[in-house]
N, C-alpha and C. Protein backbone atom coordinates (compact mmCIF):
# COMPACT_ATOMS: atom_id res chain seq x y z
N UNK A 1 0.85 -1.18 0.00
CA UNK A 1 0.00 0.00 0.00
C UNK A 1 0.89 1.24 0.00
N UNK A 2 0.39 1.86 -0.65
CA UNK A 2 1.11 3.37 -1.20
C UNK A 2 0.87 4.56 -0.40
N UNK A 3 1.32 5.39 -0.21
CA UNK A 3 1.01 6.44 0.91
C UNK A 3 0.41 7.68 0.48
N UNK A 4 -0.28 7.94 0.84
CA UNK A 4 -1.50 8.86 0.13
C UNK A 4 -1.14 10.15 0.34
N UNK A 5 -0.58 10.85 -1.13
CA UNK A 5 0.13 12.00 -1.30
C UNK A 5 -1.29 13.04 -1.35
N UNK A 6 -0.85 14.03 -0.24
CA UNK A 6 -1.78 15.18 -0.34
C UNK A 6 -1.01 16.21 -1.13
N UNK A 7 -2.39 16.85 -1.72
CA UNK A 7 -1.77 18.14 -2.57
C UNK A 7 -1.97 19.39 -2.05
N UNK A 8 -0.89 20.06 -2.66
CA UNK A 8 -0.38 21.46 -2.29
C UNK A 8 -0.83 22.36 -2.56
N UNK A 9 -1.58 23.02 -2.25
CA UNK A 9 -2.68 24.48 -2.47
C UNK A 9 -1.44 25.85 -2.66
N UNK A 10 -1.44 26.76 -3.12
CA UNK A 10 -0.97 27.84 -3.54
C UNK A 10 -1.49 28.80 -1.82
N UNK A 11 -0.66 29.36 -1.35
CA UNK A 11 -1.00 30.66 0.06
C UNK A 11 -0.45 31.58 -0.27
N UNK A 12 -0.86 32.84 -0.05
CA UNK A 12 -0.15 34.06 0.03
C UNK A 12 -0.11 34.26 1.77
N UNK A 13 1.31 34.74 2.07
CA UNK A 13 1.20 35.08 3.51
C UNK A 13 2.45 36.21 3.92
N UNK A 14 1.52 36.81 4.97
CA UNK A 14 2.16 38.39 5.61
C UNK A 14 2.52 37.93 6.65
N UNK A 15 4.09 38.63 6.88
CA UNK A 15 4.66 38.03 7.98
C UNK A 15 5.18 39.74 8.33
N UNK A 16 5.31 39.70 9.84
CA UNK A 16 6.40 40.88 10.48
C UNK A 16 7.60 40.31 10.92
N UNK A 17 8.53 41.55 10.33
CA UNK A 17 9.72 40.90 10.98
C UNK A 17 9.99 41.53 12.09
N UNK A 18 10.80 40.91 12.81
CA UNK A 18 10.93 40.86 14.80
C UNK A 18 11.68 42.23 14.26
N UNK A 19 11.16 42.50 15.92
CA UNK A 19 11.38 44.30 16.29
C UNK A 19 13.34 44.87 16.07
N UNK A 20 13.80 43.95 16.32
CA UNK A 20 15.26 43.50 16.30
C UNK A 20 16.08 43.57 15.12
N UNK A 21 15.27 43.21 14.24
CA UNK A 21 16.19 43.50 12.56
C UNK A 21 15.31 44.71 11.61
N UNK A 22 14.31 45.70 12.40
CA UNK A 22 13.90 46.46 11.74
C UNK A 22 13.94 48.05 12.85
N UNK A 23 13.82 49.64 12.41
CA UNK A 23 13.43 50.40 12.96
C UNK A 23 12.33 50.42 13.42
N UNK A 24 11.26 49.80 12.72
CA UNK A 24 9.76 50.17 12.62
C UNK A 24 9.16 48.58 11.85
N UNK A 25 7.86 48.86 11.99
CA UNK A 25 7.13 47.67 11.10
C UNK A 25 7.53 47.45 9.73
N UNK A 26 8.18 47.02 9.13
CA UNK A 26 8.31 45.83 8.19
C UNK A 26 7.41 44.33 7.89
N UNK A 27 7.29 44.53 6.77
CA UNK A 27 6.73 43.25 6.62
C UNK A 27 7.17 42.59 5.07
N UNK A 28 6.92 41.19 5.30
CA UNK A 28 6.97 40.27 4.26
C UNK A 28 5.76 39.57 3.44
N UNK A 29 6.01 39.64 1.98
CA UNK A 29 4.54 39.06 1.89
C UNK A 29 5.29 38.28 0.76
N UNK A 30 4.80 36.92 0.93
CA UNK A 30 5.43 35.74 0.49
C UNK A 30 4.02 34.94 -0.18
N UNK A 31 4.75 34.15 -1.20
CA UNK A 31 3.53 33.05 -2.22
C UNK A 31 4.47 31.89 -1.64
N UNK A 32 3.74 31.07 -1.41
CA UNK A 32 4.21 29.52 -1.11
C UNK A 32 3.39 28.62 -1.60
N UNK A 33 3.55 27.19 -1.64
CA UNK A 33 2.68 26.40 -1.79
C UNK A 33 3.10 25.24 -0.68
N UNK A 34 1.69 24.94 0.00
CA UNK A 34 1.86 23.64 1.15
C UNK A 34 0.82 23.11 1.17
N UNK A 35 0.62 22.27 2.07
CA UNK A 35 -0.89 21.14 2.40
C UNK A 35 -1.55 21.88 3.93
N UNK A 36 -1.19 22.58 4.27
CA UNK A 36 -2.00 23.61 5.28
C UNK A 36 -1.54 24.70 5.20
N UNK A 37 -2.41 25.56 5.90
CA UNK A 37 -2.42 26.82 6.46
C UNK A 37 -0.72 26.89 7.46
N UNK A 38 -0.90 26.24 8.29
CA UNK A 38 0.18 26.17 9.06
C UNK A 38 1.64 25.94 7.99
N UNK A 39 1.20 24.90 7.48
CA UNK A 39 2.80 24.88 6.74
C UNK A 39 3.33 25.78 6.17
N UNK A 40 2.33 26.47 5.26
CA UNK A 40 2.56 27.70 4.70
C UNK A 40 2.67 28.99 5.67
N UNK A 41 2.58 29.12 6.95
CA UNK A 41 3.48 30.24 7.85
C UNK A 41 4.27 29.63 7.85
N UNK A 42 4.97 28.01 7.85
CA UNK A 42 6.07 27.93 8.25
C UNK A 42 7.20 28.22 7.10
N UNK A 43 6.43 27.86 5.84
CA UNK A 43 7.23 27.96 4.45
C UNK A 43 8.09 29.74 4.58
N UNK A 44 6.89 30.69 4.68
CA UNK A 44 6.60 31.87 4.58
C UNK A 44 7.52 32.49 5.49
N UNK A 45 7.94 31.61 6.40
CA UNK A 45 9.16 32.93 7.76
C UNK A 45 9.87 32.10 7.15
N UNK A 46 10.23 31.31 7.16
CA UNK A 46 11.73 30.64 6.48
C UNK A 46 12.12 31.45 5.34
N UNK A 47 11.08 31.83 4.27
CA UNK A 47 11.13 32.73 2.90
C UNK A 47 11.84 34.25 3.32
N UNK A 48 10.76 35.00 4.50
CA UNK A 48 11.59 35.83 5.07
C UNK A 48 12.60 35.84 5.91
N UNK A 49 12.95 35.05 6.09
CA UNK A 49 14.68 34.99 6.95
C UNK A 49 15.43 34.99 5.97
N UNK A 50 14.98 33.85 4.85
CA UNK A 50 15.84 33.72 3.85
C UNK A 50 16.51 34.90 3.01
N UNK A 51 15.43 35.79 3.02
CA UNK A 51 15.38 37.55 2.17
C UNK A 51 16.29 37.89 3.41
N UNK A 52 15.67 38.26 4.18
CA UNK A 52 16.91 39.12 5.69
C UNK A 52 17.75 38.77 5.20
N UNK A 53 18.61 37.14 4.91
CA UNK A 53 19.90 37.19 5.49
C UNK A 53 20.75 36.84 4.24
N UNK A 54 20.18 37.34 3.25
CA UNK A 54 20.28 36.67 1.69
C UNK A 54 22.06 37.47 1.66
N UNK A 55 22.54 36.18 1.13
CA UNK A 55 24.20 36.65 0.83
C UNK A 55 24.97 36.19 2.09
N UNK A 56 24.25 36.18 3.54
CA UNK A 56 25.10 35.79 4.55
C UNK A 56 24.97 34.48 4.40
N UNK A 57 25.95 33.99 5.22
CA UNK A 57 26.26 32.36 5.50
C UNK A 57 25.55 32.18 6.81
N UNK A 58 24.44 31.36 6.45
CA UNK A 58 24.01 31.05 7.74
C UNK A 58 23.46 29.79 7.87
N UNK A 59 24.02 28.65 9.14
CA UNK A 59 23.44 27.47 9.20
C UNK A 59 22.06 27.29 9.63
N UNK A 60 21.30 25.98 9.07
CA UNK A 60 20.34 25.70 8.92
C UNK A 60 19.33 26.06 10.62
N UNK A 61 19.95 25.64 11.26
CA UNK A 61 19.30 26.16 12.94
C UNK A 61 19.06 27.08 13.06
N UNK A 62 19.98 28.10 12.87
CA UNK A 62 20.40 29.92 13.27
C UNK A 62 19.31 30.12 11.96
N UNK A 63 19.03 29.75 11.13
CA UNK A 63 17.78 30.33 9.43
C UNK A 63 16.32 29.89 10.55
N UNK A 64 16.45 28.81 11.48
CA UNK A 64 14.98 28.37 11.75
C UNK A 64 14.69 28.99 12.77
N UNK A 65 15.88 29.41 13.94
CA UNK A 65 15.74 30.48 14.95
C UNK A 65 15.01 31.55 14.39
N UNK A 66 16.01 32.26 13.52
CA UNK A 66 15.31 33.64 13.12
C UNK A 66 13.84 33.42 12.36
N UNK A 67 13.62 32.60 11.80
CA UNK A 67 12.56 32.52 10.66
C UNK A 67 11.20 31.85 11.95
N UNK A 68 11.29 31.60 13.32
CA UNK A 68 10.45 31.76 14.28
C UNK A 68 10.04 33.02 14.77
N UNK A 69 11.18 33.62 14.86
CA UNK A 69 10.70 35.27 15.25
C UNK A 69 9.85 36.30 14.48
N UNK A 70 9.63 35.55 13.44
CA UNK A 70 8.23 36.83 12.47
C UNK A 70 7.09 35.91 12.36
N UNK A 71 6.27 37.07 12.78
CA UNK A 71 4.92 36.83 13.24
C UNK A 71 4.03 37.50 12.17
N UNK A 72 3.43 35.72 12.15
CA UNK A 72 2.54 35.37 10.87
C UNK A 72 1.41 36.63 10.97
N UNK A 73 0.83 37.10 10.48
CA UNK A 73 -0.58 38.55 10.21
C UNK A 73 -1.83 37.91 9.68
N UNK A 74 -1.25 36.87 8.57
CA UNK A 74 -2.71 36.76 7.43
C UNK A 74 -1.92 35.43 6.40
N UNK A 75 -2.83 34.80 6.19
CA UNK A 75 -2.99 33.72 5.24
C UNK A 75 -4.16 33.58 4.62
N UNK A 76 -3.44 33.70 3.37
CA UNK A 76 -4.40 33.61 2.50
C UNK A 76 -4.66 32.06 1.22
N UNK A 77 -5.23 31.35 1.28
CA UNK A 77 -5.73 30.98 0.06
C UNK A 77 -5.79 31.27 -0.88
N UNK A 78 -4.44 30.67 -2.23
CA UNK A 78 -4.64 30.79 -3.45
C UNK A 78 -3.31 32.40 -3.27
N UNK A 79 -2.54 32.84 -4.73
CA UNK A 79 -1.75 33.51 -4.47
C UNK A 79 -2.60 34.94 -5.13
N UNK A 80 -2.45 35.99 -4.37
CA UNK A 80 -3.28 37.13 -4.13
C UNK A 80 -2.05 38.11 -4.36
N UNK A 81 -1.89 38.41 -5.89
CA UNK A 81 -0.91 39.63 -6.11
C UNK A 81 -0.89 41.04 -5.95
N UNK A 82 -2.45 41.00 -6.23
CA UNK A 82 -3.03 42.52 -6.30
C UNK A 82 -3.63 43.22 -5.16
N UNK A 83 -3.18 42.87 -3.75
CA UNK A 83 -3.95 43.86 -2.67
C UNK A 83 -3.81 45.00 -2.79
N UNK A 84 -4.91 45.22 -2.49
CA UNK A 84 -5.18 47.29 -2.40
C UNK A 84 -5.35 47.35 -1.17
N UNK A 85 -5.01 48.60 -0.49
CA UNK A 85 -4.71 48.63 0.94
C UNK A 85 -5.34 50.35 0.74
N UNK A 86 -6.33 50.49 1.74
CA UNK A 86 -7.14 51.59 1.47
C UNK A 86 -7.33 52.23 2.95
């Protein structure tokens, strides 16, 4: 018996980055694709750590440390390019 592959839905998700690597509010808004909601915040801070620390050398622990510290805002279903913010 074969193991029953779930499929990967498309998320758009807004993340803040920790108070610590910014002056002020910053944010990230990332397209991922996962099999939950949850995976996709987790895809989504890893995406933004990855941007933070893009060019540095950094091991895989110290990428999952930081990529815990931004706090998920919004998930969305399906990838959402065009927000208008009014």
């Amino acid at each position: 018996m074969t193991a029953k592959r779930i499929k990967q839905k498309p998320y758009s998700v807004l993340v803040i980055y920790p108070d610590y690597v910014s002056d002020g509010p910053e944010t990230y808004y990332g397209f991922v694709r996962a099999e939950s909601p949850s995976e996709a915040a987790d895809k989504a801070q890893l995406q933004a750590a990855r941007a933070l620390r893009h060019g540095d050398e950094v091991d895989r622990d110290d990428l999952r440390e930081l990529a815990n510290d931004f706090k998920v805002e919004l998930i969305i279903r399906g990838h959402q390019r065009g927000l208008a913010w009014e």
